[in-house]
N, C-alpha and C. Protein backbone atom coordinates (compact mmCIF):
# COMPACT_ATOMS: atom_id res chain seq x y z
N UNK A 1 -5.37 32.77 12.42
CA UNK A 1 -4.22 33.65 12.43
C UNK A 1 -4.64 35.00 11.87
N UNK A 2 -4.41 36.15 12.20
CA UNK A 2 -4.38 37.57 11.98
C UNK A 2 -3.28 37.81 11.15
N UNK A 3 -3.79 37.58 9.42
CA UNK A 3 -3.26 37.93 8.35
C UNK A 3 -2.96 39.67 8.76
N UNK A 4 -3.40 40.08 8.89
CA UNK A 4 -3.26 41.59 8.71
C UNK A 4 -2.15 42.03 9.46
N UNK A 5 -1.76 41.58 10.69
CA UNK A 5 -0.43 41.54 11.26
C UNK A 5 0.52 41.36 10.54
N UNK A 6 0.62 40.02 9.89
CA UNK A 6 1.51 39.58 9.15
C UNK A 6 2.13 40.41 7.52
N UNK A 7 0.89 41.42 7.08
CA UNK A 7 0.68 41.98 6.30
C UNK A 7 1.66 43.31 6.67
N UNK A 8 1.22 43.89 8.08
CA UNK A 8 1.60 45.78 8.38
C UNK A 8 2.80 45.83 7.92
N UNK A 9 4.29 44.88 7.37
CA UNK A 9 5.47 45.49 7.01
C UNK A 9 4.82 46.21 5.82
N UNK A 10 3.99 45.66 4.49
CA UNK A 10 3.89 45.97 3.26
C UNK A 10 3.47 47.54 3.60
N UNK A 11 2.07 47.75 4.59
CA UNK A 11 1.49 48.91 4.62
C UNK A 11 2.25 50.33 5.48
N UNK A 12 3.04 49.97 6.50
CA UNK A 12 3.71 50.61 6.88
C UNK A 12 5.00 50.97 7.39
N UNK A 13 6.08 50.07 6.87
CA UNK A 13 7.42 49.72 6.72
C UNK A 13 7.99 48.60 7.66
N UNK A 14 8.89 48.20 7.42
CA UNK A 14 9.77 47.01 8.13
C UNK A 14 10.00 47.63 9.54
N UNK A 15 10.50 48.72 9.77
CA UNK A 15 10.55 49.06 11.39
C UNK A 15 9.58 48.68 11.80
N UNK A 16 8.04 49.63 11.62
CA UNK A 16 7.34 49.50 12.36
C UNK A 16 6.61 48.12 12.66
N UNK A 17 6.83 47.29 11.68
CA UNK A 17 6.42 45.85 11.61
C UNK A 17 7.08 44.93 12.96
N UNK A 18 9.10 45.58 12.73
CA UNK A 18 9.82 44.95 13.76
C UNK A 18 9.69 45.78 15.32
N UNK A 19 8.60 46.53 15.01
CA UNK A 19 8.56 47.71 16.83
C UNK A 19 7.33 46.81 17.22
N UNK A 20 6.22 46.51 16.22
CA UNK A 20 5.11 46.45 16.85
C UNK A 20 5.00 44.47 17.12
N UNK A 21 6.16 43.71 16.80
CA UNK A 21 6.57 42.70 17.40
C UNK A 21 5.38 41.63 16.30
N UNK A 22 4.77 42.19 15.20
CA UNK A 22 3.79 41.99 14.38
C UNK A 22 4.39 40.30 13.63
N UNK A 23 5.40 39.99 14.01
CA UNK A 23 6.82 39.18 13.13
C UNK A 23 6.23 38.14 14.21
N UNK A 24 6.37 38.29 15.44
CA UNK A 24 6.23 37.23 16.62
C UNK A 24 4.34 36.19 16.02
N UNK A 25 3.34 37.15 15.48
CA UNK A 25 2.10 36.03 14.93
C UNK A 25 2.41 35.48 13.76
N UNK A 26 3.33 36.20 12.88
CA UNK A 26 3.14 34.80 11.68
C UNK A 26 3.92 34.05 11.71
N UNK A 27 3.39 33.16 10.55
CA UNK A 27 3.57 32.03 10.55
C UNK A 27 5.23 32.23 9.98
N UNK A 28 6.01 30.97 10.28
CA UNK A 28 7.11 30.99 9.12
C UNK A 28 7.12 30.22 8.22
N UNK A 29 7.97 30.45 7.06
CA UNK A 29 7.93 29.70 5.96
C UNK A 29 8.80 28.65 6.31
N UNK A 30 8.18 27.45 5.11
CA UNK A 30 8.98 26.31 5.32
C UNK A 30 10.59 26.57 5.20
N UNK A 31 11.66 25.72 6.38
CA UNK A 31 13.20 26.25 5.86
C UNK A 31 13.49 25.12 4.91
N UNK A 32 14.48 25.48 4.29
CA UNK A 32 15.01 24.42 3.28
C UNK A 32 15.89 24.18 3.77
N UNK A 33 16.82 23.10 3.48
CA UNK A 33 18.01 22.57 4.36
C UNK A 33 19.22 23.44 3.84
N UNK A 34 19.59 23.82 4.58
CA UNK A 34 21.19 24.36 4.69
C UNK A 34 22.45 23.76 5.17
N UNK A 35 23.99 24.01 4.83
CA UNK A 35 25.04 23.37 5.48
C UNK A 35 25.72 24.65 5.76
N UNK A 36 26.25 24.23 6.39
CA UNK A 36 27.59 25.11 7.61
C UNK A 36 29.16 24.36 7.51
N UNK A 37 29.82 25.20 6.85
CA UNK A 37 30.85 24.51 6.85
C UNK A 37 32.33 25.54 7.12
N UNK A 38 33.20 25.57 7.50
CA UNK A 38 34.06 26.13 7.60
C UNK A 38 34.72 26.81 6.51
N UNK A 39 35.26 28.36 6.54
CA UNK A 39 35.97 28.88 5.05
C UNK A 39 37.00 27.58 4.90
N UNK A 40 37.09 27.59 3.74
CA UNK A 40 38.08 26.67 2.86
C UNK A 40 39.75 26.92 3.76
N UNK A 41 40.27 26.09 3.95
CA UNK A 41 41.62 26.39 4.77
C UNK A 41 42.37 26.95 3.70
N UNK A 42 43.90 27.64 3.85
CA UNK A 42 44.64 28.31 3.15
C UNK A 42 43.47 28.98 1.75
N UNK A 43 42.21 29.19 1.68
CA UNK A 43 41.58 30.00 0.78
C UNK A 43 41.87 31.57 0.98
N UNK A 44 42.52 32.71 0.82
CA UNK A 44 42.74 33.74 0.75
C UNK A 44 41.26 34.41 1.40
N UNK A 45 41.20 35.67 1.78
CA UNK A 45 40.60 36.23 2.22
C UNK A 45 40.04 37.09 0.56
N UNK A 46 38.70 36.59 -0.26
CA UNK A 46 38.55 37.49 -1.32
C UNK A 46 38.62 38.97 -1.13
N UNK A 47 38.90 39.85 -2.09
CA UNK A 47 38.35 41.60 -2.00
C UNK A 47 36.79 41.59 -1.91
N UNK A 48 36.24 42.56 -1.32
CA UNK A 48 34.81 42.95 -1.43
C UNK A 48 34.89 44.21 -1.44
N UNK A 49 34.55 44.91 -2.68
CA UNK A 49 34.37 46.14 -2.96
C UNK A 49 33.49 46.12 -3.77
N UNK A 50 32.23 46.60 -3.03
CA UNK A 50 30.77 46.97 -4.09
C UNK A 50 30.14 48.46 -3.88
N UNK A 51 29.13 48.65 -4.79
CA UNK A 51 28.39 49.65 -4.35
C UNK A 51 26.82 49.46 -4.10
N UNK A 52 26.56 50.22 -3.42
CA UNK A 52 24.77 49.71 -2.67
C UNK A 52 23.76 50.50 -3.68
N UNK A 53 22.70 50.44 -4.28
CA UNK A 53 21.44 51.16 -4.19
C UNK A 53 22.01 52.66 -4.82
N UNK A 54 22.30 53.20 -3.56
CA UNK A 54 22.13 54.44 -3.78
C UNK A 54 24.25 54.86 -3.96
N UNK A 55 24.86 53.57 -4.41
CA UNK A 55 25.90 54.41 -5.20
C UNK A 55 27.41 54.50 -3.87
N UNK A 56 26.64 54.05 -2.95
CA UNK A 56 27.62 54.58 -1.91
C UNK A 56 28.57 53.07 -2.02
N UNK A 57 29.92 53.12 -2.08
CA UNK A 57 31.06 52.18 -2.03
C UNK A 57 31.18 51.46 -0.63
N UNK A 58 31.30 50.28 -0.52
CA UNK A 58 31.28 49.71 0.07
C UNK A 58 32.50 48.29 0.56
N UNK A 59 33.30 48.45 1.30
CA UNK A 59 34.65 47.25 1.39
C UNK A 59 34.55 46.72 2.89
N UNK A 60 34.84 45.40 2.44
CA UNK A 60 35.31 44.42 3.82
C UNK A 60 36.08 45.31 4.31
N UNK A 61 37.46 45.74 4.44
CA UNK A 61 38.24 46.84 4.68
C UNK A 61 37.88 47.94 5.72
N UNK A 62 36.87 48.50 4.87
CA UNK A 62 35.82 49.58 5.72
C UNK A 62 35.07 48.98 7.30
N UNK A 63 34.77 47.72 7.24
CA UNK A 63 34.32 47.00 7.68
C UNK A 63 34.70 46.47 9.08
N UNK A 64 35.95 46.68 8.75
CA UNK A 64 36.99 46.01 10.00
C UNK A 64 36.94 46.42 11.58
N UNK A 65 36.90 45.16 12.09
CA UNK A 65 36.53 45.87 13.86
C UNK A 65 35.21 45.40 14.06
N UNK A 66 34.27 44.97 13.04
CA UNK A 66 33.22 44.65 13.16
C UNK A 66 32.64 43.14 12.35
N UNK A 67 31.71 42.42 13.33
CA UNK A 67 31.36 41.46 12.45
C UNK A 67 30.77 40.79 11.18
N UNK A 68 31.08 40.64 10.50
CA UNK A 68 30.04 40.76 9.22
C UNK A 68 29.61 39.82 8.58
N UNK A 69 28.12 39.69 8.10
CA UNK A 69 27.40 38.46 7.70
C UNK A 69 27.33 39.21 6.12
N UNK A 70 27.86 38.73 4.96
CA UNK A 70 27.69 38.77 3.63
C UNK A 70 26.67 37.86 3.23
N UNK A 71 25.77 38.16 2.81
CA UNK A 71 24.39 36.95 2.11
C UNK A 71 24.45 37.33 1.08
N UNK A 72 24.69 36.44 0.51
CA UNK A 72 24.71 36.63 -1.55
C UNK A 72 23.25 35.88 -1.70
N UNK A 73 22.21 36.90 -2.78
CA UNK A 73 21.05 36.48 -2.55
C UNK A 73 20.46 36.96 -3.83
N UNK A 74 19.10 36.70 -4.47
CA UNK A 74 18.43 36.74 -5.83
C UNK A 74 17.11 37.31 -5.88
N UNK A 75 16.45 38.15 -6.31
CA UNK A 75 14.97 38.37 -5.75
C UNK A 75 14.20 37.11 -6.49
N UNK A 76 14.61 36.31 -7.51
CA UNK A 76 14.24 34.76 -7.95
C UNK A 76 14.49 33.54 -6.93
N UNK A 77 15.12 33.53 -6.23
CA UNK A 77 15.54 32.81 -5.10
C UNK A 77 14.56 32.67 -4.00
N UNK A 78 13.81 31.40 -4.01
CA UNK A 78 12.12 31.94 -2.93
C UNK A 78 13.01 31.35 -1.81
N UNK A 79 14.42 30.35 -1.62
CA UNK A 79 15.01 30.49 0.06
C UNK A 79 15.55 31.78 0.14
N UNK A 80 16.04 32.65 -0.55
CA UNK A 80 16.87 33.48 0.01
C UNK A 80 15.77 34.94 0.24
N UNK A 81 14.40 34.43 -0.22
CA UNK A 81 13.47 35.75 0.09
C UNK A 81 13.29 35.23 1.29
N UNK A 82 12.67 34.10 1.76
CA UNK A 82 12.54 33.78 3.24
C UNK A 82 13.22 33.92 4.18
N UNK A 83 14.31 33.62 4.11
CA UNK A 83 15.16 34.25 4.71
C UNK A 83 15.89 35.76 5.42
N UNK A 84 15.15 36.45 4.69
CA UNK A 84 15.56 38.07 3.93
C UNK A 84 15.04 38.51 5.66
N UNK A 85 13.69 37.96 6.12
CA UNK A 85 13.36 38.92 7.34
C UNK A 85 14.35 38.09 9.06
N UNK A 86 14.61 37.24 8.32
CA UNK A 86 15.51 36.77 9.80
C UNK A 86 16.97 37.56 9.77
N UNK A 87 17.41 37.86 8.71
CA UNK A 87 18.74 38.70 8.83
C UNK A 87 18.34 39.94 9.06
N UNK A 88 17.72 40.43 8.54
CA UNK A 88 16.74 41.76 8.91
C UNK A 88 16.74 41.84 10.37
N UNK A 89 16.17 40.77 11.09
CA UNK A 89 16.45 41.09 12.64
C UNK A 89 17.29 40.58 13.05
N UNK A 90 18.27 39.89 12.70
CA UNK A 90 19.49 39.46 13.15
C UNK A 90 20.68 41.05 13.40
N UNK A 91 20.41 41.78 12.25
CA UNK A 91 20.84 42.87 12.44
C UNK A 91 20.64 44.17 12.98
N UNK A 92 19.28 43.81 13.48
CA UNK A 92 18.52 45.01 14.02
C UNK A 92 18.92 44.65 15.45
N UNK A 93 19.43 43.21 15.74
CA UNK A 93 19.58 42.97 17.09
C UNK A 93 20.79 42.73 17.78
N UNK A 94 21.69 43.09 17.19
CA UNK A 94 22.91 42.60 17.54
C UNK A 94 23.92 44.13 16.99
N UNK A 95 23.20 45.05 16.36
CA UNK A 95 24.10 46.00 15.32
C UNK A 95 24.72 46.80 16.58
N UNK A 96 24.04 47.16 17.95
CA UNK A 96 25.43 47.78 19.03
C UNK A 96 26.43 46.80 19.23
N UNK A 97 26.47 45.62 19.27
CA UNK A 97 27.36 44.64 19.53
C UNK A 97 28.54 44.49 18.42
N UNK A 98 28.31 45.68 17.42
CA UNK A 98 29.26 45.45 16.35
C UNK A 98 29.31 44.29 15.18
N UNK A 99 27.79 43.88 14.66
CA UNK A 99 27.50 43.65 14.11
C UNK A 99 27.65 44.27 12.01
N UNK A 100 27.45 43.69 11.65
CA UNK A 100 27.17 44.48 9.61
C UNK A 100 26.40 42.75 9.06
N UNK A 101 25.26 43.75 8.97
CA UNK A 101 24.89 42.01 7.37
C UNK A 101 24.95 43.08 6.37
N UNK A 102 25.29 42.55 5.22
CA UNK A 102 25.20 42.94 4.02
C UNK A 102 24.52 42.23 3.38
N UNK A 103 23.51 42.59 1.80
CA UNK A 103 22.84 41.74 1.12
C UNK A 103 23.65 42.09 0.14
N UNK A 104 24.03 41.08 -0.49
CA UNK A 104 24.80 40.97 -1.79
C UNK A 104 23.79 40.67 -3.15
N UNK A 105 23.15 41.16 -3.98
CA UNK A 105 22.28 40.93 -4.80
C UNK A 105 23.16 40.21 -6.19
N UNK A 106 22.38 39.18 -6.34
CA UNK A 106 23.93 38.61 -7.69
C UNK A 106 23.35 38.94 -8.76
N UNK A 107 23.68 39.71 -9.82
CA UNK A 107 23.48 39.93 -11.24
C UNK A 107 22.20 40.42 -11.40
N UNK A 108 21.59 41.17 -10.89
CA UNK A 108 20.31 41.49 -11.08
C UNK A 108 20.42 42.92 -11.61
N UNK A 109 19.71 43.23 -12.32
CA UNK A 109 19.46 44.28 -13.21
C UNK A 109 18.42 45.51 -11.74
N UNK A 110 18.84 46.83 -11.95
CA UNK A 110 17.90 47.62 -10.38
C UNK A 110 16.54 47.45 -10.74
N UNK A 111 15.81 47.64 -11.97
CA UNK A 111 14.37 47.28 -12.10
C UNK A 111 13.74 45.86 -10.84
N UNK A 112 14.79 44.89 -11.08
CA UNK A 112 14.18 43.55 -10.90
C UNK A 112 14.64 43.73 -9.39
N UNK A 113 15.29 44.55 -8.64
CA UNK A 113 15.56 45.07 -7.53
C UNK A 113 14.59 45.48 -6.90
N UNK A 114 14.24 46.10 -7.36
CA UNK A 114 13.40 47.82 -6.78
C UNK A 114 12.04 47.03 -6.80
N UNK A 115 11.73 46.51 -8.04
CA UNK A 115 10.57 45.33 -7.72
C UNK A 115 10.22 44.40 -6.48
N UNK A 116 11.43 43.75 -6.12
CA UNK A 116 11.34 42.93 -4.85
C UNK A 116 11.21 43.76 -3.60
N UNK A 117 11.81 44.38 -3.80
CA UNK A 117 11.93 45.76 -2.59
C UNK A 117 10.80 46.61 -2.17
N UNK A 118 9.64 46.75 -3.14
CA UNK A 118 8.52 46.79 -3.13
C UNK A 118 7.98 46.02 -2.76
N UNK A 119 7.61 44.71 -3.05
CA UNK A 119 6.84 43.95 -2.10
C UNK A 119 7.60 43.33 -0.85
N UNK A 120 8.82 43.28 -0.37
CA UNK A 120 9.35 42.89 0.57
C UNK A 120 10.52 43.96 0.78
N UNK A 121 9.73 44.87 1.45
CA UNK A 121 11.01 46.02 1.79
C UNK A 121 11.69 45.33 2.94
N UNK A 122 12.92 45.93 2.72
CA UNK A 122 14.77 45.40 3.04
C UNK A 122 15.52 46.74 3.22
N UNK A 123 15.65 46.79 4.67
CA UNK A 123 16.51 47.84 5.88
C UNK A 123 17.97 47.76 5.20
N UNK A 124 18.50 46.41 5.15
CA UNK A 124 19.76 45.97 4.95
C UNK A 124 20.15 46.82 3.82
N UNK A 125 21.97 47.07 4.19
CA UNK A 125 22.43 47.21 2.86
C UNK A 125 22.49 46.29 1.69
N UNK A 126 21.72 46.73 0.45
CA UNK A 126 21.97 46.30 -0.43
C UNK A 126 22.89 46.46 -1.73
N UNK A 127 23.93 45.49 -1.80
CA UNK A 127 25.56 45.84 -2.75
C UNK A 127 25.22 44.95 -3.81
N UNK A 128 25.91 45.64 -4.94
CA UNK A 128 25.28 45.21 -6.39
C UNK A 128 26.77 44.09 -6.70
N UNK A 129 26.35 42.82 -6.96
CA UNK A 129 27.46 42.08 -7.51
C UNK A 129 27.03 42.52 -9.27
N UNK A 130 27.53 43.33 -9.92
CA UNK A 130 26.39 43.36 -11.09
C UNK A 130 26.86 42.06 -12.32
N UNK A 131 28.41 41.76 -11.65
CA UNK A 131 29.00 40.74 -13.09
C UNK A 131 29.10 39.23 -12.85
N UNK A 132 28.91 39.08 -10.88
CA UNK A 132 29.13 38.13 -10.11
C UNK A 132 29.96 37.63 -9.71
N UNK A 133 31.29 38.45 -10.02
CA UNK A 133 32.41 37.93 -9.29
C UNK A 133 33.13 38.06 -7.93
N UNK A 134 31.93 39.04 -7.34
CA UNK A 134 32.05 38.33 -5.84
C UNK A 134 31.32 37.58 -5.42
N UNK A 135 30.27 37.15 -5.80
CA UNK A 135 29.74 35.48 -5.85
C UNK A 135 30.62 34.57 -5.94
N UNK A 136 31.35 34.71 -7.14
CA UNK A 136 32.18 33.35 -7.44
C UNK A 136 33.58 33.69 -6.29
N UNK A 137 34.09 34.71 -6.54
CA UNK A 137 34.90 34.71 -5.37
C UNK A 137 34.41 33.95 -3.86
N UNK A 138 33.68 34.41 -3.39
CA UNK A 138 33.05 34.32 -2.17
C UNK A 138 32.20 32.90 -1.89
N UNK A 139 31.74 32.26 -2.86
CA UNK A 139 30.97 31.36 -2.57
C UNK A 139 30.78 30.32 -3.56
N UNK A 140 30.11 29.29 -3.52
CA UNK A 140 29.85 28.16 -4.67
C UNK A 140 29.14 28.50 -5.54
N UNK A 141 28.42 29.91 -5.60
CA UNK A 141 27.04 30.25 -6.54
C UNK A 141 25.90 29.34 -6.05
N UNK A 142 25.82 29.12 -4.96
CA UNK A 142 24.81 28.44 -4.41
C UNK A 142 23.82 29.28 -3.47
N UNK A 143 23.14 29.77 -3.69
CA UNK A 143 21.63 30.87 -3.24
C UNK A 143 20.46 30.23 -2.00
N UNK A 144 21.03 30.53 -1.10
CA UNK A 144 21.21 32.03 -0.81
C UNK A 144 22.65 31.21 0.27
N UNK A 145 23.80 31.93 -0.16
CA UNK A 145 24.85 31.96 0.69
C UNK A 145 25.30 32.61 1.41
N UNK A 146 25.54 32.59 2.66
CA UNK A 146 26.23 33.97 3.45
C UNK A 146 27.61 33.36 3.55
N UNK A 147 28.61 34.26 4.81
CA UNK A 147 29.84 34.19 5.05
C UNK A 147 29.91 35.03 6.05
N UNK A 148 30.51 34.03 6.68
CA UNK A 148 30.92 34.88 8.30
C UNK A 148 31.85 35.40 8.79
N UNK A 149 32.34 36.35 8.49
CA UNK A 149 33.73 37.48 8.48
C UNK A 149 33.92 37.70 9.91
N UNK A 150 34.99 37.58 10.69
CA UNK A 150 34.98 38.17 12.19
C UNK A 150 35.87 39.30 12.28
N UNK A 151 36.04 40.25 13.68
CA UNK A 151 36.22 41.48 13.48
C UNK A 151 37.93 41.97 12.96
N UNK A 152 38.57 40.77 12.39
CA UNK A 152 39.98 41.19 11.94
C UNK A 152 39.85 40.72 10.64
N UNK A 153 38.33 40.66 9.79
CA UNK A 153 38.18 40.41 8.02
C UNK A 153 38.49 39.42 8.00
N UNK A 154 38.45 38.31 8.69
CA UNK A 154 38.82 37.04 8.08
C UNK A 154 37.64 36.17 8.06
N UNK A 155 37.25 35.23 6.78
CA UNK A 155 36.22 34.44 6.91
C UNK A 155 36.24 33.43 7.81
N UNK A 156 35.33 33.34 8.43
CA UNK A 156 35.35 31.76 9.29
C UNK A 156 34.17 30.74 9.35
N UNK A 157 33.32 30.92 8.43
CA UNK A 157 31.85 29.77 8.35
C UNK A 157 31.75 30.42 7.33
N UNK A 158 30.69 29.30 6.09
CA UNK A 158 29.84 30.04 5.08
C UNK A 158 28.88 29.00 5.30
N UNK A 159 27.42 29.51 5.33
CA UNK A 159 26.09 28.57 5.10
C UNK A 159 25.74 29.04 4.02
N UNK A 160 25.41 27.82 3.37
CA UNK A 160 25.06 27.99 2.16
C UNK A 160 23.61 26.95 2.15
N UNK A 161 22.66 27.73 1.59
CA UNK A 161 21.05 27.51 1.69
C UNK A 161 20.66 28.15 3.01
N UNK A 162 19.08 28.53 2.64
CA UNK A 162 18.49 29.23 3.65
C UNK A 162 18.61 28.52 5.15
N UNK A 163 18.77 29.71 6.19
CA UNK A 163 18.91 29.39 7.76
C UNK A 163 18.25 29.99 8.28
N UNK A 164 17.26 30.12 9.43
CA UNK A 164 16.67 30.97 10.14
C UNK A 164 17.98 31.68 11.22
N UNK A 165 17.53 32.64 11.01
CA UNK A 165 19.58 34.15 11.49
C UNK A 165 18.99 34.13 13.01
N UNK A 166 17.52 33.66 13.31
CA UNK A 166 17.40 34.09 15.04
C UNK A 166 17.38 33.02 15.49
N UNK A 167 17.33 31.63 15.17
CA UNK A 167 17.65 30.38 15.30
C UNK A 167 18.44 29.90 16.30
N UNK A 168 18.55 28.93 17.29
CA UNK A 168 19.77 28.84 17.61
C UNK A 168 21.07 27.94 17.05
N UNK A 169 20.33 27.92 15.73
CA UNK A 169 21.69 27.18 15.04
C UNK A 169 22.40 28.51 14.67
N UNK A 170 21.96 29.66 14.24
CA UNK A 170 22.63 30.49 13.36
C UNK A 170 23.65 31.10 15.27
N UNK A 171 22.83 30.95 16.47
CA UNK A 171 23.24 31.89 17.11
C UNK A 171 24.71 31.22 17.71
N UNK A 172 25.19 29.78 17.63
CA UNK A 172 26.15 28.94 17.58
C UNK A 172 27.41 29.68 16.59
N UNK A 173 26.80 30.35 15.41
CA UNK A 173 28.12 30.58 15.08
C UNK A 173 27.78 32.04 14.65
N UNK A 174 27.05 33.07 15.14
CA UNK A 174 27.31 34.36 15.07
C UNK A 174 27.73 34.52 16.75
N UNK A 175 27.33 33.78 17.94
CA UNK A 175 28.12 34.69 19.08
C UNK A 175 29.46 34.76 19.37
N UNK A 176 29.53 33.39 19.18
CA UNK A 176 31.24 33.35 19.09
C UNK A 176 32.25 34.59 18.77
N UNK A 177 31.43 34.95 17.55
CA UNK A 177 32.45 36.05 16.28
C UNK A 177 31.97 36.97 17.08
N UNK A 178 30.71 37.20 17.64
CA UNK A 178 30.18 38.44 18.44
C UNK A 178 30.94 38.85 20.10
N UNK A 179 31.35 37.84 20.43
CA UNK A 179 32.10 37.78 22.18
C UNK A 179 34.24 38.14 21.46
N UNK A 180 34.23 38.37 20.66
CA UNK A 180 35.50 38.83 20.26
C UNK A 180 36.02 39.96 20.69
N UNK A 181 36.95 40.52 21.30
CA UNK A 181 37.29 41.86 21.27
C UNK A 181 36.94 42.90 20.52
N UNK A 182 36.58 43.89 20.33
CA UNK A 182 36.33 44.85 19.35
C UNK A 182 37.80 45.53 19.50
N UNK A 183 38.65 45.33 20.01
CA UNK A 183 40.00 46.42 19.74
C UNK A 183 41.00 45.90 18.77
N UNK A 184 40.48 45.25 17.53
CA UNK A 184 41.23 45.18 16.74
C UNK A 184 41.53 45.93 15.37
């Protein structure tokens, strides 16, 4: 195998890694088992109001009209780092279709951020849970969790543990939310 392929995101960014198709020779990491289960019935729709990185505010709200994958995730979390490059192109591939992933980082201090981000640079928005209570709102605290919002903000799946996002398990329950009207 041609390590050095597998290497070019570190040396010359995640685009050019995902242009030069460099993703298609390596290897993948082992998945860990994940479940899929439906949002909780009569569970309220939580608030999501965070801010990313660089400060900019961020709401489900804002959001609306479009599909959205929330991943609540840890740079300690070795499923939810593996994971990190399949949503990466999950969103690079679907974002005219009216697509949003968000990375939800839970309680992490920006040092221990900016660290991971360095060795595994991440396109995605990244929103600071900094106290975790949209973790606990949103999910079991179980890492790495997403949630599958469709284009009128309402949750409708959460997987919780790592999934491969180009998979065709993941593509079972992102097209669905994706073949929706956008005129809402």
């Amino acid at each position: 195998m041609d390590t050095t392929r597998c290497n070019l995101s570190r040396r010359h960014g995640l685009r050019a890694w995902l242009a030069a198709g460099a993703w298609l020779a390596c290897p993948l990491p082992a998945r860990a088992a994940h479940v899929v289960r439906p949002w909780p019935a009569g569970k309220p729709t939580p608030a999501l109001s965070l801010t990313d990185l660089d400060g900019k505010a961020w709401t489900l709200a804002g959001l609306r009209g479009r599909v959205v994958v929330i991943n609540f995730w840890a740079s300690w979390c070795e499923p939810c780092r593996a994971e990190m490059p399949s949503l990466e192109l999950l969103a690079s591939r679907h974002e005219r279709a009216g697509l949003a992933v968000l990375a939800v980082n839970y309680q992490e201090a920006l040092p221990a951020i900016k660290r991971f981000l360095d060795v595994q640079p991440v396109l995605l928005p990244i929103l600071l849970d900094r106290d975790g209570a949209a973790a606990a709102a949103w999910t079991p605290r179980v890492f790495p969790a997403t949630v599958l919002v469709d284009r009128a903000g309402v949750p409708r799946t959460q997987v919780l543990g790592e999934l491969d996002w180009m998979a065709g398990a993941a593509r079972e329950l992102i097209d669905p939310l994706l073949a929706q009207p956008r005129t809402l």
